[in-house]
Protein backbone atom coordinates (compact mmCIF):
# COMPACT_ATOMS: atom_id res chain seq x y z
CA UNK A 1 116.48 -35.84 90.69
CA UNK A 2 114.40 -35.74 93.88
CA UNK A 3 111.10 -35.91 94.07
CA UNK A 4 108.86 -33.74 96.56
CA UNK A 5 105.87 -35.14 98.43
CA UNK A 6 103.56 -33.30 100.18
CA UNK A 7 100.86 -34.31 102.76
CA UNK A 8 97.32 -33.26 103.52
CA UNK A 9 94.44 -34.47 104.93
CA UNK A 10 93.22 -36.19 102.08
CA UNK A 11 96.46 -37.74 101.72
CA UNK A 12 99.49 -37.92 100.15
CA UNK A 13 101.31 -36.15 96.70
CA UNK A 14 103.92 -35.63 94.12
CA UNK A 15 103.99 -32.19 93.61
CA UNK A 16 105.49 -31.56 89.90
CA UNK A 17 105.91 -27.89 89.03
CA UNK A 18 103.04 -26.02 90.41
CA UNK A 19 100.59 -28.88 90.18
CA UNK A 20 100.38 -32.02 92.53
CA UNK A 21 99.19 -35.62 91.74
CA UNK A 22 97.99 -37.99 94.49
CA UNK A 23 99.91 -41.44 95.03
CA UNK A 24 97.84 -44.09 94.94
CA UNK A 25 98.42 -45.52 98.02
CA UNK A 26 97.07 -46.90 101.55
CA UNK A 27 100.02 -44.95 103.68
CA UNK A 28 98.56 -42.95 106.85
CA UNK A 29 102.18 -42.68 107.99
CA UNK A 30 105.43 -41.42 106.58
CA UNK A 31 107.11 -44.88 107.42
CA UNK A 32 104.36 -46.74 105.26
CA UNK A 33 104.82 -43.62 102.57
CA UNK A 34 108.28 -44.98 102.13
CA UNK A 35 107.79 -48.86 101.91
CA UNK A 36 105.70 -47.58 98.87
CA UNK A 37 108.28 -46.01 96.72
CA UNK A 38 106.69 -47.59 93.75
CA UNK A 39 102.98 -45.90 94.50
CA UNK A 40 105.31 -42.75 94.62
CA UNK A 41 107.30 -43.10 91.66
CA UNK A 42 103.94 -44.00 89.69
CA UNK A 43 102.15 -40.94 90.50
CA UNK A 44 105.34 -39.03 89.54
CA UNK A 45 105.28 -40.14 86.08
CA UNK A 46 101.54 -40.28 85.59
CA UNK A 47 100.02 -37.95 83.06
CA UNK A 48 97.64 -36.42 85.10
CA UNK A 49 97.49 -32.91 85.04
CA UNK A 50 96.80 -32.55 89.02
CA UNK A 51 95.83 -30.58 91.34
CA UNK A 52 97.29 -26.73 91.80
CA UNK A 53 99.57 -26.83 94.71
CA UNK A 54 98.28 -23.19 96.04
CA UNK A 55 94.79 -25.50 97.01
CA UNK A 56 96.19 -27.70 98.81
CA UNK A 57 96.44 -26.76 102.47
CA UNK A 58 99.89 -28.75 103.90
CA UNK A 59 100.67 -30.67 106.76
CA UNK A 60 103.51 -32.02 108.10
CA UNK A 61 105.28 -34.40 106.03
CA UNK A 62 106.68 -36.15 108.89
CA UNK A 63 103.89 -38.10 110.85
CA UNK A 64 104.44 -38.51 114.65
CA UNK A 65 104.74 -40.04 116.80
CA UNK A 66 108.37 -40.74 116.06
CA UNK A 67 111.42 -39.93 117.16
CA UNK A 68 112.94 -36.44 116.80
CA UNK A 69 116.41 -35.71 117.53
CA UNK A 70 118.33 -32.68 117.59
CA UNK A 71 122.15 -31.52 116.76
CA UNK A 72 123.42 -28.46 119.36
CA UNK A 73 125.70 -25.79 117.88
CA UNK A 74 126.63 -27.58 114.71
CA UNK A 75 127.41 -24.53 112.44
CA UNK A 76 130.36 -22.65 112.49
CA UNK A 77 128.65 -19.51 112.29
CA UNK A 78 126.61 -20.24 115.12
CA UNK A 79 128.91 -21.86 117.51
CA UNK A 80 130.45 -17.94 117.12
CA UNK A 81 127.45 -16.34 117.47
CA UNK A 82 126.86 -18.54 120.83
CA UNK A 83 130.78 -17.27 121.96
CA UNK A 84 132.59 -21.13 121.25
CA UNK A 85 136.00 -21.31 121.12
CA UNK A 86 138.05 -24.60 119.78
CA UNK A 87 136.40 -27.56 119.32
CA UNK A 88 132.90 -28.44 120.07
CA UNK A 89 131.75 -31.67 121.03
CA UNK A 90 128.51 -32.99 119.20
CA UNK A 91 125.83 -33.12 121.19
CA UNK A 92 122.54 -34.41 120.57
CA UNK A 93 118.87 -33.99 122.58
CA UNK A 94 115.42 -35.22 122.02
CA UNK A 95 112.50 -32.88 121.15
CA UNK A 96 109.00 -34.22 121.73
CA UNK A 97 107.01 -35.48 118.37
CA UNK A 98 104.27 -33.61 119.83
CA UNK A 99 106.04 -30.36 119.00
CA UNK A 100 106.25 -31.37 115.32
CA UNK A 101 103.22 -29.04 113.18
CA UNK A 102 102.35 -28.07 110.13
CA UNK A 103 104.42 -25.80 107.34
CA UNK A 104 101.53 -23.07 107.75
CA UNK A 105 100.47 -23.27 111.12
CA UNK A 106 100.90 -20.46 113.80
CA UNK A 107 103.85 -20.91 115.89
CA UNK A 108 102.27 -20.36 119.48
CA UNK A 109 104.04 -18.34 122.28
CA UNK A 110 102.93 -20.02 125.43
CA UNK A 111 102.42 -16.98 128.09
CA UNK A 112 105.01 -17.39 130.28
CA UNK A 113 107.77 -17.16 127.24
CA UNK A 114 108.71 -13.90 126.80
CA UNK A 115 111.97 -15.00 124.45
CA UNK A 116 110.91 -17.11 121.76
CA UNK A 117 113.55 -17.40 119.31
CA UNK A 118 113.62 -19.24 115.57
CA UNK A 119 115.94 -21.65 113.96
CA UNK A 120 115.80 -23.20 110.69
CA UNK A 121 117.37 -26.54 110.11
CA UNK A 122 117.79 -29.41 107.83
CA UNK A 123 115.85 -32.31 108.89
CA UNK A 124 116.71 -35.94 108.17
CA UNK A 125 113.83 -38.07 107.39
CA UNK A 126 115.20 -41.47 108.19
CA UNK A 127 114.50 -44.52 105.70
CA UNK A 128 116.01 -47.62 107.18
CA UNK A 129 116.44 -48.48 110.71
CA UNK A 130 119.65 -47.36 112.03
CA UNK A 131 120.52 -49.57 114.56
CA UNK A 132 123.10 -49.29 117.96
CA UNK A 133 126.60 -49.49 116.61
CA UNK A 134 126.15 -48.78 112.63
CA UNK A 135 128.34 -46.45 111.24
CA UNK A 136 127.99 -44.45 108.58
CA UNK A 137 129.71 -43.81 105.48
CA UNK A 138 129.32 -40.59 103.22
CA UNK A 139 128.72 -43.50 100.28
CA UNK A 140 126.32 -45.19 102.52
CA UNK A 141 123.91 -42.22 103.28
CA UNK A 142 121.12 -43.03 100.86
CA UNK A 143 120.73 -46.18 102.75
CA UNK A 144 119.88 -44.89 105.32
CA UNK A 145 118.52 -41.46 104.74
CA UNK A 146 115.00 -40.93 103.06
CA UNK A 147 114.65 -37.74 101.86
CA UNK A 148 115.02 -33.78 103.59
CA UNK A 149 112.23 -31.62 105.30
CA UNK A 150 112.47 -27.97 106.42
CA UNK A 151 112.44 -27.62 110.40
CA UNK A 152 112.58 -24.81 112.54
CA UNK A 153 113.32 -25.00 116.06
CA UNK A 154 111.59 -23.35 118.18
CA UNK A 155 113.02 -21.94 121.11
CA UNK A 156 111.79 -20.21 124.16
CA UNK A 157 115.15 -19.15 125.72
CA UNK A 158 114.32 -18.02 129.17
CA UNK A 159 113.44 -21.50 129.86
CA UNK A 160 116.27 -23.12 127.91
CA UNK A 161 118.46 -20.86 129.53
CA UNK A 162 117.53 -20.26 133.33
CA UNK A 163 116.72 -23.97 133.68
CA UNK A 164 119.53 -25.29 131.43
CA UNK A 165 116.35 -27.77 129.50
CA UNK A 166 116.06 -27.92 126.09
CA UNK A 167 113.67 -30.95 126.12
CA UNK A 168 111.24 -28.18 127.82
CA UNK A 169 112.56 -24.82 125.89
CA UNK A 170 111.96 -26.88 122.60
CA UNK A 171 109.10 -29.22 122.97
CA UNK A 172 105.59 -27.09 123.04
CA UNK A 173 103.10 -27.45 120.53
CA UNK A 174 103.93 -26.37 117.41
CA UNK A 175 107.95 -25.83 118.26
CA UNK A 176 108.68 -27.59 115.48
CA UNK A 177 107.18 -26.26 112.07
CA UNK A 178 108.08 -29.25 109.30
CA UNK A 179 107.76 -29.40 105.37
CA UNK A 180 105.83 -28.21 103.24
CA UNK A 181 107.54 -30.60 101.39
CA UNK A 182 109.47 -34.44 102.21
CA UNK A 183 112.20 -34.27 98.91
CA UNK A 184 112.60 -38.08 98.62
CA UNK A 185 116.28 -38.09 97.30
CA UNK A 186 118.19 -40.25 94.73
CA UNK A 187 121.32 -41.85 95.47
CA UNK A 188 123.23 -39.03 93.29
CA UNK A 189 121.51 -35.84 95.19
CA UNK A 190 123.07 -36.62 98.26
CA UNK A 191 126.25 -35.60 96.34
CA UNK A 192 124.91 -32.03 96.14
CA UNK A 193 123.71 -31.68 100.03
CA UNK A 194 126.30 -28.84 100.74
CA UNK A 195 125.52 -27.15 98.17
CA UNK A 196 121.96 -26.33 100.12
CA UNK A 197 121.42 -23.01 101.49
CA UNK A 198 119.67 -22.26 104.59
CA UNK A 199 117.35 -18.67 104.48
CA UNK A 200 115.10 -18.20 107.21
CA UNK A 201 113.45 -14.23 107.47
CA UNK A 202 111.24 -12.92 109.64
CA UNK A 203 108.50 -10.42 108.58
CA UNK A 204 110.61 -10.01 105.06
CA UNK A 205 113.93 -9.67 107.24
CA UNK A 206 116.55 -12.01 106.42
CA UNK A 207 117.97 -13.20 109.64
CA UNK A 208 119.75 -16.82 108.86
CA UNK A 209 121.68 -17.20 105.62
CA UNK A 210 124.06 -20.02 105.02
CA UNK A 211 124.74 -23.03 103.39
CA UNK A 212 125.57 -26.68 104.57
CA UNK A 213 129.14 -25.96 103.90
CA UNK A 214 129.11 -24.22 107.44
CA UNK A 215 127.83 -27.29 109.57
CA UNK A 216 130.67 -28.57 112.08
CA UNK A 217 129.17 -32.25 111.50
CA UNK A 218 128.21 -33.72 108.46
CA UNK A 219 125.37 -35.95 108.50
CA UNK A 220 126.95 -39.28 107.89
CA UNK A 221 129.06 -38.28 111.03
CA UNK A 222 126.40 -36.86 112.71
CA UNK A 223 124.18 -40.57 112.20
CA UNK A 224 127.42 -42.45 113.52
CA UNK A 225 128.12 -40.91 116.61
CA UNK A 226 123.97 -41.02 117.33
CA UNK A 227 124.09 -44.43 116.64
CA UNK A 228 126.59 -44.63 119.91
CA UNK A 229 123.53 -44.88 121.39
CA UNK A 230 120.08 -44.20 119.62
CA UNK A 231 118.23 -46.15 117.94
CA UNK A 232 116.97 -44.60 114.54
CA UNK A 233 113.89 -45.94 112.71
CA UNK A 234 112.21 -45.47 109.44
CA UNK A 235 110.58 -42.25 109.84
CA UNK A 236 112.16 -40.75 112.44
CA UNK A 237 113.97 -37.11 111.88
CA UNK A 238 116.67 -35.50 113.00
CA UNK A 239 117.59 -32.02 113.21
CA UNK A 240 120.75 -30.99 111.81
CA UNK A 241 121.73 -27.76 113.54
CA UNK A 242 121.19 -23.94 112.60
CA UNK A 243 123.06 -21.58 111.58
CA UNK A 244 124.20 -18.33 112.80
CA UNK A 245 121.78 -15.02 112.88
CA UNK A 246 119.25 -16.44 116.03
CA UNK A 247 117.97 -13.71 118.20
CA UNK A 248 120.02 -15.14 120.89
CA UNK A 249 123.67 -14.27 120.83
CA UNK A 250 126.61 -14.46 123.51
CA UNK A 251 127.02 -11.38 125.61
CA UNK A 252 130.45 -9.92 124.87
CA UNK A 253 133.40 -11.00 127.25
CA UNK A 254 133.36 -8.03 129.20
CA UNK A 255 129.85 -8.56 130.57
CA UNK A 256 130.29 -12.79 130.46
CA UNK A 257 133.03 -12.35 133.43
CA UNK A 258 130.99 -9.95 135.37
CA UNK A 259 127.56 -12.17 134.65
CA UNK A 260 130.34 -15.13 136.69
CA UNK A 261 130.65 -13.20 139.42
CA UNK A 262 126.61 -12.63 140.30
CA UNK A 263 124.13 -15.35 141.91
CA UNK A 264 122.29 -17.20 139.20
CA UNK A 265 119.08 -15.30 140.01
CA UNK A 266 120.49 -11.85 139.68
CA UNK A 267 122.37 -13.15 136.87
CA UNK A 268 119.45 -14.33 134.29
CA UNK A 269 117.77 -11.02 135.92
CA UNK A 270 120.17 -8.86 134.58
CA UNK A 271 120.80 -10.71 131.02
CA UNK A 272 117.20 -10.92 130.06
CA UNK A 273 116.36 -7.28 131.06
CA UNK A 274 119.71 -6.65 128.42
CA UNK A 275 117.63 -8.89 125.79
CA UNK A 276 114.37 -7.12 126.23
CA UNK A 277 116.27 -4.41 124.16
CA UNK A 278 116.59 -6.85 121.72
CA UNK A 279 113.47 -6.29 118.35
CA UNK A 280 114.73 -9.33 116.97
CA UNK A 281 112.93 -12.46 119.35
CA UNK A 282 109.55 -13.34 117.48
CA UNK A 283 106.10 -11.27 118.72
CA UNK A 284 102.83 -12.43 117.98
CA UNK A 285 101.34 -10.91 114.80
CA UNK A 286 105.21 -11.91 113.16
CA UNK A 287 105.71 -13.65 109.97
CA UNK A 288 108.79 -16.66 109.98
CA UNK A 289 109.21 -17.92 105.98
CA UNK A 290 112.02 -20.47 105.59
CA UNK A 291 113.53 -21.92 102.79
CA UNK A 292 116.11 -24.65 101.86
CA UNK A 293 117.05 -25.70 97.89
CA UNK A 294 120.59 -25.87 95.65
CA UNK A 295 121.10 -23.04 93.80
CA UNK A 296 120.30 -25.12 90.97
CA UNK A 297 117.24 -26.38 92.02
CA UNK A 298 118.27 -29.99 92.16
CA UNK A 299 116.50 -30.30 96.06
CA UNK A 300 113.40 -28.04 96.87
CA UNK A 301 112.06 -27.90 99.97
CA UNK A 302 109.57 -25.83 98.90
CA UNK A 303 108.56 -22.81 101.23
CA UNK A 304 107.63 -22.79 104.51
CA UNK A 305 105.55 -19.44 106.17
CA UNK A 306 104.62 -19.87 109.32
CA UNK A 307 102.75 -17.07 111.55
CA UNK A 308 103.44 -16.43 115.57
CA UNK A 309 100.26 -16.47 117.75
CA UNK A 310 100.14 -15.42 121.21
CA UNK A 311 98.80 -18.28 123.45
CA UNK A 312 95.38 -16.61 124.10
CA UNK A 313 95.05 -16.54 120.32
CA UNK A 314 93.11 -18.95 117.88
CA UNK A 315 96.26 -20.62 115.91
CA UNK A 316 95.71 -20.09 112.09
């Protein structure tokens, strides 16, 4: 069975139930968290009663800097949403560690984003280097692969869009919400990742809805081809992809052909006065909650409920 850690400022716990017990150990970073499995697995059989998880104010289980790395259009029900036909190549991009925050912090709109958009994803906490060149099995995942953490990326589309930059679009402060919880994973869960479903709502909406049985590339795939050319080390996440239901969606053919036709400028003019119709891109005063478990409750990820603040706003 997994076990879930959590991370605050005091430092770091197995949370059992709705209690958590602190691991006795000297880790400030999620890298030095896993060289001491033991200190984890201790705390997770210790006795102690604990500590009620609702007091415990959460920060990101992932620790940065480190790498974080991102999968583009890697769900089937996305790559429709987005208007893909036939196969899509993987493609991977880099997202600044400085966008990674807390489970509970506000999601800040800077002022010039007017299209901020949500996507939850499965992030891989990595446990062993993965160097240039290694490829990965589905058997040899576990090697490899700590443990799972809820992501969402953050997306402010009129930059990602008009300027064709995702490093930009998806790197601002607090563009990537991460944890509550880092599942630490036995060699036997990773036999149940597809059967982990993907919700993300907004303000009680359900928006995103789908299970890792939808995603184009699997993991152990998805580490091989990175490993083309990235180096991976212990600590380092990667984003797995979303799933269909973002705000943004394809404009239907019709409008696509004509959109070919116009200069850029009157082009993006056109589609984002179409999207300003749209009530589903996030506002400030909005409410994203995100979850990721088996329907069995095998892998938790716990709950993540993160606010949207408008950049002249104190962040929660």
């Amino acid at each position: 069975m997994s076990t879930n850690v959590l991370r605050t400022s005091d430092g770091w716990w197995v949370v059992r139930g709705d209690r958590a017990v602190p691991v006795d150990t000297k880790a400030a970073t999620t890298a030095e968290l896993l060289a001491d499995r033991e200190a984890v697995r201790e705390a997770a059989l210790s006795g102690e009663a604990g500590t009620p998880v609702a007091d415990l104010a959460a920060l990101s289980p992932v620790t940065t800097p480190c790498r974080v790395v991102a999968q583009m259009v890697n769900y089937r029900s996305h790559a429709r949403d987005s208007g893909f036909k036939g196969d899509i190549p993987p493609t991977f991009f880099r997202k600044a560690s400085g966008s990674v925050s807390g489970p509970g912090d506000s999601v800040v709109r800077p002022s010039h984003v007017k299209f901020l958009d949500y996507e939850i994803e499965l992030g891989l906490v990595m446990g062993a280097p993965l160097p240039v060149g290694t490829v990965v099995e589905e058997r040899d995942l576990s090697s490899y692969v700590a443990g799972l953490v809820i992501t969402n990326d953050v997306s402010a589309r009129d930059v990602q869009l008009t300027k064709t930059q995702f490093y930009e679009s998806k790197s601002y402060p607090t563009f990537t919400p991460t944890g509550p919880y880092l599942s630490l994973l036995e060699a036997e869960d990773f036999d149940h990742l597809l059967d982990l479903r993907l919700k993300l709502s907004v303000n009680g909406e359900l928006r995103q809805d789908r299970t890792l049985a939808d995603m184009i590339v699997r993991p152990a795939q998805a580490l091989t081809l990175l490993a083309r050319f990235q180096t991976l080390d212990t600590g380092d996440l990667l984003l797995t992809g979303t799933p269909g239901g973002t705000a943004l969606k394809a404009p239907p053919k019709a409008v696509e052909k004509i959109g070919a036709l116009l200069p850029p400028a009157v082009k993006w003019k056109a589609f984002f006065k179409s999207q300003a119709k749209n009530p589903h891109y996030l506002h400030p005063g909005d409410v994203i909650t995100a979850t990721i478990a088996t329907p069995d409750g095998r892998i938790d990820l716990g709950e993540q409920r993160t606010p949207v603040a408008g950049a002249n706003q104190t962040p929660r």
